[in-house]
C-alpha atoms as a PDB file:
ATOM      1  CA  UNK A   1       2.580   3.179  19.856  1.00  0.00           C
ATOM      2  CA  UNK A   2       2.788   6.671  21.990  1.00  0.00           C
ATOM      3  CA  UNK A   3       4.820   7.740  18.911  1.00  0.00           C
ATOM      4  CA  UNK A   4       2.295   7.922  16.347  1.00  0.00           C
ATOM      5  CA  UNK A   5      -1.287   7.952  17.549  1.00  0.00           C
ATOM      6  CA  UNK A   6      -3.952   5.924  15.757  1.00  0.00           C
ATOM      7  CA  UNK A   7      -0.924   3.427  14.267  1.00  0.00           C
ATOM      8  CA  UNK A   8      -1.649  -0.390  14.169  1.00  0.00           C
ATOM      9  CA  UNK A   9       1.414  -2.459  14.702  1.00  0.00           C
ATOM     10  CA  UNK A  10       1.497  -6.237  13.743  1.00  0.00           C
ATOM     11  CA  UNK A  11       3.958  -8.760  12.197  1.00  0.00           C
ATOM     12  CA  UNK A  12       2.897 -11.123   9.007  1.00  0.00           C
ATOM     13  CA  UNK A  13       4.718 -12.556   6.269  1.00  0.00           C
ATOM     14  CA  UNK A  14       8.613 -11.986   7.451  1.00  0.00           C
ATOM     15  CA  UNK A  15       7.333  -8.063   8.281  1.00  0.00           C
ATOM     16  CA  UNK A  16       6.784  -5.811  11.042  1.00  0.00           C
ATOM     17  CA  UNK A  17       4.199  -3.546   9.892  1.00  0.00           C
ATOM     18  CA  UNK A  18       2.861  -0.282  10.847  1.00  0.00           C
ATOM     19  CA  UNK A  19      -0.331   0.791   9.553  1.00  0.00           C
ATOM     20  CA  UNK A  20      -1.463   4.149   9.691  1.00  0.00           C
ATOM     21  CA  UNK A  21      -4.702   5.852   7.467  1.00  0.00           C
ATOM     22  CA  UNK A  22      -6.987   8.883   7.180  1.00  0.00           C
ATOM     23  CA  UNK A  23     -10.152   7.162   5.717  1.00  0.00           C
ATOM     24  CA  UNK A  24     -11.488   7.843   2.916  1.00  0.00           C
ATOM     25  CA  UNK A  25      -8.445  10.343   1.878  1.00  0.00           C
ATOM     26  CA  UNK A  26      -4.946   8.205   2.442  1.00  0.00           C
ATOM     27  CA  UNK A  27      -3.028   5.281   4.065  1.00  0.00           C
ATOM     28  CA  UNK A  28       0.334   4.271   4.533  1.00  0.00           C
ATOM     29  CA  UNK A  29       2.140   0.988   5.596  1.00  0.00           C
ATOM     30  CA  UNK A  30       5.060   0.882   6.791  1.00  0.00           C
ATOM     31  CA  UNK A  31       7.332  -2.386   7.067  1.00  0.00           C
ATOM     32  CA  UNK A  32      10.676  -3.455   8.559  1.00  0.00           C
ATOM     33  CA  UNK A  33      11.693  -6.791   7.164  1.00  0.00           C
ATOM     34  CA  UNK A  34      12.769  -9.543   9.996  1.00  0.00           C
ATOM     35  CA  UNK A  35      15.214 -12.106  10.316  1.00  0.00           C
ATOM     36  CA  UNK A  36      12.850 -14.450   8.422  1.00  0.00           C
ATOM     37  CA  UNK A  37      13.310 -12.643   5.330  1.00  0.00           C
ATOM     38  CA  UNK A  38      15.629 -13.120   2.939  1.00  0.00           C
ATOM     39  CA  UNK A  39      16.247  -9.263   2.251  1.00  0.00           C
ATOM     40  CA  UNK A  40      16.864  -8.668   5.897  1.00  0.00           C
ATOM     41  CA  UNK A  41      17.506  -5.891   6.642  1.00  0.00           C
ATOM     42  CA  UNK A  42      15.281  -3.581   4.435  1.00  0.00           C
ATOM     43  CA  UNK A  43      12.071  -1.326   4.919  1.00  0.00           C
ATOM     44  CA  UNK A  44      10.034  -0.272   2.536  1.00  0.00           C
ATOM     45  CA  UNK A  45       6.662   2.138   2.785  1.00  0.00           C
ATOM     46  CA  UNK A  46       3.369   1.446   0.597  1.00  0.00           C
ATOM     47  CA  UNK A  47       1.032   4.534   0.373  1.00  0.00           C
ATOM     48  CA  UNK A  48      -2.317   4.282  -0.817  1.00  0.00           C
ATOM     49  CA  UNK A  49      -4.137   8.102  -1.926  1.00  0.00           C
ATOM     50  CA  UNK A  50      -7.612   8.431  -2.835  1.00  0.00           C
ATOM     51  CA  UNK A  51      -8.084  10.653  -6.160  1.00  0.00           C
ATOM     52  CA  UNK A  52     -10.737  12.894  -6.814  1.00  0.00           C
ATOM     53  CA  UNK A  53     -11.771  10.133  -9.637  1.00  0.00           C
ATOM     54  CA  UNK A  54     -12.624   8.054  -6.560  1.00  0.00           C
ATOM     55  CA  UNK A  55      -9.641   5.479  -7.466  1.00  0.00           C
ATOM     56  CA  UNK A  56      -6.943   4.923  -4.871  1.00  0.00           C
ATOM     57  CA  UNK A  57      -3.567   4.622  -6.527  1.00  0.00           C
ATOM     58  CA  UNK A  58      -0.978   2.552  -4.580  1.00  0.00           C
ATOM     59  CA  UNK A  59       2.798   3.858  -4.713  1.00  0.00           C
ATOM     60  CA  UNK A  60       5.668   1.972  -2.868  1.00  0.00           C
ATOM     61  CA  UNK A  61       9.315   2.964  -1.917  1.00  0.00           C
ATOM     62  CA  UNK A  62      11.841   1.254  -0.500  1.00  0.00           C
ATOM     63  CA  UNK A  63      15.814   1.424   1.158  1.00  0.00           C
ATOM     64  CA  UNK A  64      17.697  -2.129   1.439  1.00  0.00           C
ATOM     65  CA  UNK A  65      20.660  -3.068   3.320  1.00  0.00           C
ATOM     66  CA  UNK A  66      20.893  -6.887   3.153  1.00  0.00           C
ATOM     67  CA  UNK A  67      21.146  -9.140  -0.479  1.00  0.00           C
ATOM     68  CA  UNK A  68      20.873  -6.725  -2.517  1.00  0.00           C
ATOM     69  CA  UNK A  69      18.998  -9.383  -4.844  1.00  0.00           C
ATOM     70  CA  UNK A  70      16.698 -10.020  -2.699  1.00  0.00           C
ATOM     71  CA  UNK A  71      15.766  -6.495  -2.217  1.00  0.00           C
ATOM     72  CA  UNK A  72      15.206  -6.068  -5.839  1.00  0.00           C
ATOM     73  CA  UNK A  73      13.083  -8.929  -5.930  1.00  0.00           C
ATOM     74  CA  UNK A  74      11.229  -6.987  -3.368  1.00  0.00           C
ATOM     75  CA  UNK A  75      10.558  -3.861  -4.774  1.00  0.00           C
ATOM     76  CA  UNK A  76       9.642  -5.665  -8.171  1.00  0.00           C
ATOM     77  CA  UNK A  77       6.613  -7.743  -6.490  1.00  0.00           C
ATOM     78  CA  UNK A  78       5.840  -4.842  -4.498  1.00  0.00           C
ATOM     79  CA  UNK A  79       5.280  -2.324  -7.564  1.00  0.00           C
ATOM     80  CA  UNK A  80       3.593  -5.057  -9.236  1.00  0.00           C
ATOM     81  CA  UNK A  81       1.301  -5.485  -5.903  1.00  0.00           C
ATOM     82  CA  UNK A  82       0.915  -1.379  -6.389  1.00  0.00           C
ATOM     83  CA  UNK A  83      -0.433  -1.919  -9.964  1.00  0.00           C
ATOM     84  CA  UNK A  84      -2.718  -4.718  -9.074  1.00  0.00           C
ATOM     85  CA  UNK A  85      -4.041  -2.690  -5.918  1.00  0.00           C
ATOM     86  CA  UNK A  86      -4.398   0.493  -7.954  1.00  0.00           C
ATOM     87  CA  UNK A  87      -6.254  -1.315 -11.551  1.00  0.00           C
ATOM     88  CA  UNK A  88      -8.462  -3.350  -9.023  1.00  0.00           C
ATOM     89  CA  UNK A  89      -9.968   0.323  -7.540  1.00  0.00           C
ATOM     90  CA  UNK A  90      -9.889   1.514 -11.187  1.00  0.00           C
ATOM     91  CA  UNK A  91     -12.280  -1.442 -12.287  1.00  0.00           C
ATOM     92  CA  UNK A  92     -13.996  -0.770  -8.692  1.00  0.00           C
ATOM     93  CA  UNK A  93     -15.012   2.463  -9.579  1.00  0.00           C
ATOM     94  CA  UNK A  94     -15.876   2.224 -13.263  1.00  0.00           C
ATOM     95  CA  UNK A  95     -18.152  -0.277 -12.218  1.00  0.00           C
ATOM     96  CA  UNK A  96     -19.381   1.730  -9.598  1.00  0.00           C
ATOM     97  CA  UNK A  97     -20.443   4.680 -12.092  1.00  0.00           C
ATOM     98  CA  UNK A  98     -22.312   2.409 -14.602  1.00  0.00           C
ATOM     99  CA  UNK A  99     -24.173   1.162 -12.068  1.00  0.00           C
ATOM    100  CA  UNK A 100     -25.483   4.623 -11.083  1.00  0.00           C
ATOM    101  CA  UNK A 101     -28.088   6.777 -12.768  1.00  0.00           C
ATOM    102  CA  UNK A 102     -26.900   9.349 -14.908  1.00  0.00           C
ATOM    103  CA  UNK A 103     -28.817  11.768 -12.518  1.00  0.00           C
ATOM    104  CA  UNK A 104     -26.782  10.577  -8.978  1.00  0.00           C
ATOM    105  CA  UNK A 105     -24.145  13.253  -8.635  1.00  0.00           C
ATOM    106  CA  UNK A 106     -20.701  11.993  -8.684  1.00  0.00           C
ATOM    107  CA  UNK A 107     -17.792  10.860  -6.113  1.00  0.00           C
END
């Protein structure tokens, strides 16, 4: 994609997607719903920022122009996936710092 350099395009689960990060500081995702799916036409963007705790929170938005049930349905499962993503790093990390020494300097 000459568009936007470093971007990974692919298509899974009724989406085109466009990935795009900054490791180890942000990432975004980027989807356009196809045919397949039954809130055609809708796109939605998922962006994942690493906090100076070390946890990455997870934060989706979305615009729908199809069944506008369908698009709620969506956005529900995909702020549920954002709390999932975001208290799975949470857990990652607290783990992370109990199995340190109290003498390793922090994130």
């Amino acid at each position: 994609m000459q568009w936007l350099p470093g971007a990974e395009r692919s298509e899974e689960g009724g989406f085109e997607l466009v990935k795009l990060e900054q490791p180890e500081r942000w990432r975004v995702q980027i989807a356009f719903t196809t045919q397949a799916h039954p809130a055609h036409p809708a796109a939605t963007i998922r962006t994942f920022r690493k906090q100076v705790t070390g946890v990455w929170t997870a934060d989706s938005k979305g615009c729908g122009y199809g069944d506008r049930g369908q698009f709620t349905i969506l956005m529900a499962d995909m702020k549920s996936g954002d709390t999932e993503l975001t208290n799975a790093s949470r857990v990652e990390v607290e783990r992370a710092k109990k199995s340190r020494s109290i003498l390793t300097p922090g994130p």
